[in-house]
Every structure is written in structure tokens, then in C-alpha cells.
C-alpha atoms as a PDB file:
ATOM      1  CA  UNK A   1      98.251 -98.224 -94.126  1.00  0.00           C
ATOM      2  CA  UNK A   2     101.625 -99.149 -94.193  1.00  0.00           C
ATOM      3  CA  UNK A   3     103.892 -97.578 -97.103  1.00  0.00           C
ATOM      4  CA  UNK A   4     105.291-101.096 -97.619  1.00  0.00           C
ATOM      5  CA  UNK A   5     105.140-103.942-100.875  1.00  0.00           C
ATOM      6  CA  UNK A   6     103.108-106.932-100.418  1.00  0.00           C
ATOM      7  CA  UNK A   7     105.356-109.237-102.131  1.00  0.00           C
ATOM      8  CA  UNK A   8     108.451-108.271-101.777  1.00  0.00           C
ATOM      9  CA  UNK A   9     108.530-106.305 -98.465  1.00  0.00           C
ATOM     10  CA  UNK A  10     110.085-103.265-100.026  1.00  0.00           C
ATOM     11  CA  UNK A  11     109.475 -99.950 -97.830  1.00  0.00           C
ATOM     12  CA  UNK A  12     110.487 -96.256 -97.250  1.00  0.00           C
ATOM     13  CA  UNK A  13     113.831 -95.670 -97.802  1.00  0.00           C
ATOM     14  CA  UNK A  14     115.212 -92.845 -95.051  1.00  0.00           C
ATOM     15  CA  UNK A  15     118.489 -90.935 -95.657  1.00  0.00           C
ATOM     16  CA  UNK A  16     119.976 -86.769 -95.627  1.00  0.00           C
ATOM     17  CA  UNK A  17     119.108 -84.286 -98.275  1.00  0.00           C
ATOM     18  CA  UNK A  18     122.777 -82.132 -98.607  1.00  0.00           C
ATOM     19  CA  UNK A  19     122.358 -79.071-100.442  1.00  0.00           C
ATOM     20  CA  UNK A  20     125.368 -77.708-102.412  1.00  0.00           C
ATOM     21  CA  UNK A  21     126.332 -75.993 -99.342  1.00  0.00           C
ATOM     22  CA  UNK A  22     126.168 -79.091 -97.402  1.00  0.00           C
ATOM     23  CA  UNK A  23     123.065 -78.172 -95.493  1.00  0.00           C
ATOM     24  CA  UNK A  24     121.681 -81.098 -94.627  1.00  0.00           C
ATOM     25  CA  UNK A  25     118.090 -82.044 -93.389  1.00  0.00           C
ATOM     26  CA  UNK A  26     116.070 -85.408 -93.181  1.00  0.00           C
ATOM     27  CA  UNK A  27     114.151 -86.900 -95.751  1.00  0.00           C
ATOM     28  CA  UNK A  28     112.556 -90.341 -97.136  1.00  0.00           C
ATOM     29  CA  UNK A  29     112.024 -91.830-100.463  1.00  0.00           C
ATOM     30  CA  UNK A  30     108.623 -93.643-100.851  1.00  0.00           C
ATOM     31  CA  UNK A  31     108.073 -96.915-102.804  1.00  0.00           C
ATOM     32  CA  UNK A  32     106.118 -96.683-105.811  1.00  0.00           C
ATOM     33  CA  UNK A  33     103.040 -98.274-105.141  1.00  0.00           C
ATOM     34  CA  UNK A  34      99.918 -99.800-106.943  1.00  0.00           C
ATOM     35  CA  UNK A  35      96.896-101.125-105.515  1.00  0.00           C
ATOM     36  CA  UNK A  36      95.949-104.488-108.375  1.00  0.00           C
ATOM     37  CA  UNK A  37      93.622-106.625-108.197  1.00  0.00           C
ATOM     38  CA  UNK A  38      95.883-110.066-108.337  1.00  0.00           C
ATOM     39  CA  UNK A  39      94.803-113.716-107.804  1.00  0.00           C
ATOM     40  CA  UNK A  40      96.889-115.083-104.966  1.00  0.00           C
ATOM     41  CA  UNK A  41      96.305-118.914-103.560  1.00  0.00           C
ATOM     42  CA  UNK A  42      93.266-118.538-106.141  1.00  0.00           C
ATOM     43  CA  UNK A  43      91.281-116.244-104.604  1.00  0.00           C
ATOM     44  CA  UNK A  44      91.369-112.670-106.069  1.00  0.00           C
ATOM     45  CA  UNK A  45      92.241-109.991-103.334  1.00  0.00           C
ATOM     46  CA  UNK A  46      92.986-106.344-103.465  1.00  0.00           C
ATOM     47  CA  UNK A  47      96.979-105.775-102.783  1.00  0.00           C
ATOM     48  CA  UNK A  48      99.377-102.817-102.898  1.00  0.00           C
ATOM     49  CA  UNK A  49     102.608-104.060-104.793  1.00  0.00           C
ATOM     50  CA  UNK A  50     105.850-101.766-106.149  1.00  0.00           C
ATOM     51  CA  UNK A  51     106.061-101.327-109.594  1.00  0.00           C
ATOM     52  CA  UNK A  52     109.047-103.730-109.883  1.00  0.00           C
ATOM     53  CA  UNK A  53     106.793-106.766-108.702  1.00  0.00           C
ATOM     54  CA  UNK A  54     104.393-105.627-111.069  1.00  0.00           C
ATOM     55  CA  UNK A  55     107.219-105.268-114.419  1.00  0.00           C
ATOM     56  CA  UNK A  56     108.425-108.632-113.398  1.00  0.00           C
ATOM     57  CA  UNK A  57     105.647-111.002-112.929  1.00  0.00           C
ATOM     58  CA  UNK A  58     105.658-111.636-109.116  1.00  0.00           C
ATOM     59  CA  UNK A  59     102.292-110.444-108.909  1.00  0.00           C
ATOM     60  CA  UNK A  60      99.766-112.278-111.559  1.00  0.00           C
ATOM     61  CA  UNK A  61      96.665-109.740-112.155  1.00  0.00           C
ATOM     62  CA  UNK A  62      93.204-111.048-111.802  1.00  0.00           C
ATOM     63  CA  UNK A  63      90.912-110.532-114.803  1.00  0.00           C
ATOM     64  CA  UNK A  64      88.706-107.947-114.945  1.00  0.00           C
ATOM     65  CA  UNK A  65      85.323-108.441-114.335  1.00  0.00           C
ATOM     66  CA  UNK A  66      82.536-106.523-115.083  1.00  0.00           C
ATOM     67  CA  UNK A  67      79.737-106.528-112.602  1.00  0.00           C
ATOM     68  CA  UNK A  68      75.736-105.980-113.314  1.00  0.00           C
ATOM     69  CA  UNK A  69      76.253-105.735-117.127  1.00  0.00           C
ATOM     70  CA  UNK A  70      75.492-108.624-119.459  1.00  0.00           C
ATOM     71  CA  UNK A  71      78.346-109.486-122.365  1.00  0.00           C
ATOM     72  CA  UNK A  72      77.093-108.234-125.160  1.00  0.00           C
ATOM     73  CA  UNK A  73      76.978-110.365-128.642  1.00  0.00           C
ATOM     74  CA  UNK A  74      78.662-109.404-131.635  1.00  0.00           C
ATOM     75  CA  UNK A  75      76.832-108.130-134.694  1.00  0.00           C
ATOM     76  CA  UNK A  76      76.972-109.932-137.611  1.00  0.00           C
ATOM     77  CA  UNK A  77      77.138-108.321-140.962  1.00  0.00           C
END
């Protein structure tokens, strides 16, 4: 499972972490990631998206759908 966006192809981010005494030693910074249901080409489909495809609409969420369980009516008064 790839740590990588869906949409917009954003992935881990590698660099140095430099202590004050300019020690320095490897690290990575991981993309926030959701897995959403979204509806893409009309079909719903499970997908992993960053946050910022999320806040800005690439990504349009599927309804949710409750499975096995009947809508129930609304009492009347």
C-alpha cells in the first residue's frame, strides 16, 4: 500500500532532521491520508486521498448508504 494520494499524486516527503547541534539523521514526512468512499466515473470506489483533495473538492464523497436496515418513517404527532 503505497503512502501516496489518489488524486493528486502527493507522496512522502524525504529530507535531514538537524538538531541544535547540527546532528543530523534521515527522516520522512508522511501525507495525511483518508480512505473515503467517493463516486468517481459514477461508480462509488474506496480511495485514499490527502486531506487537501478532500478540503478542496477534488474528491466528491459518495453518500452513505446503509445496508440491511429499512428507512424508517417518521412519527406523526
Amino acid at each position: 500500500m503505497a503512502l501516496q494520494c489518489q488524486m493528486c499524486g502527493k507522496g512522502v516527503g524525504r529530507g535531514h532532521k538537524i538538531s541544535h547541534a547540527h546532528n543530523v539523521s534521515r527522516r520522512v514526512w508522511k501525507p495525511n491520508l483518508q480512505r473515503v468512499r467517493a463516486t468517481i466515473q459514477g461508480r462509488t470506489k474506496h480511495v485514499r486521498v490527502c486531506t487537501r483533495c478532500l478540503r478542496s473538492n477534488r474528491v466528491q464523497k459518495a453518500p452513505s448508504v446503509r445496508l440491511g436496515r429499512p428507512a424508517r418513517p417518521k412519527a406523526s404527532a
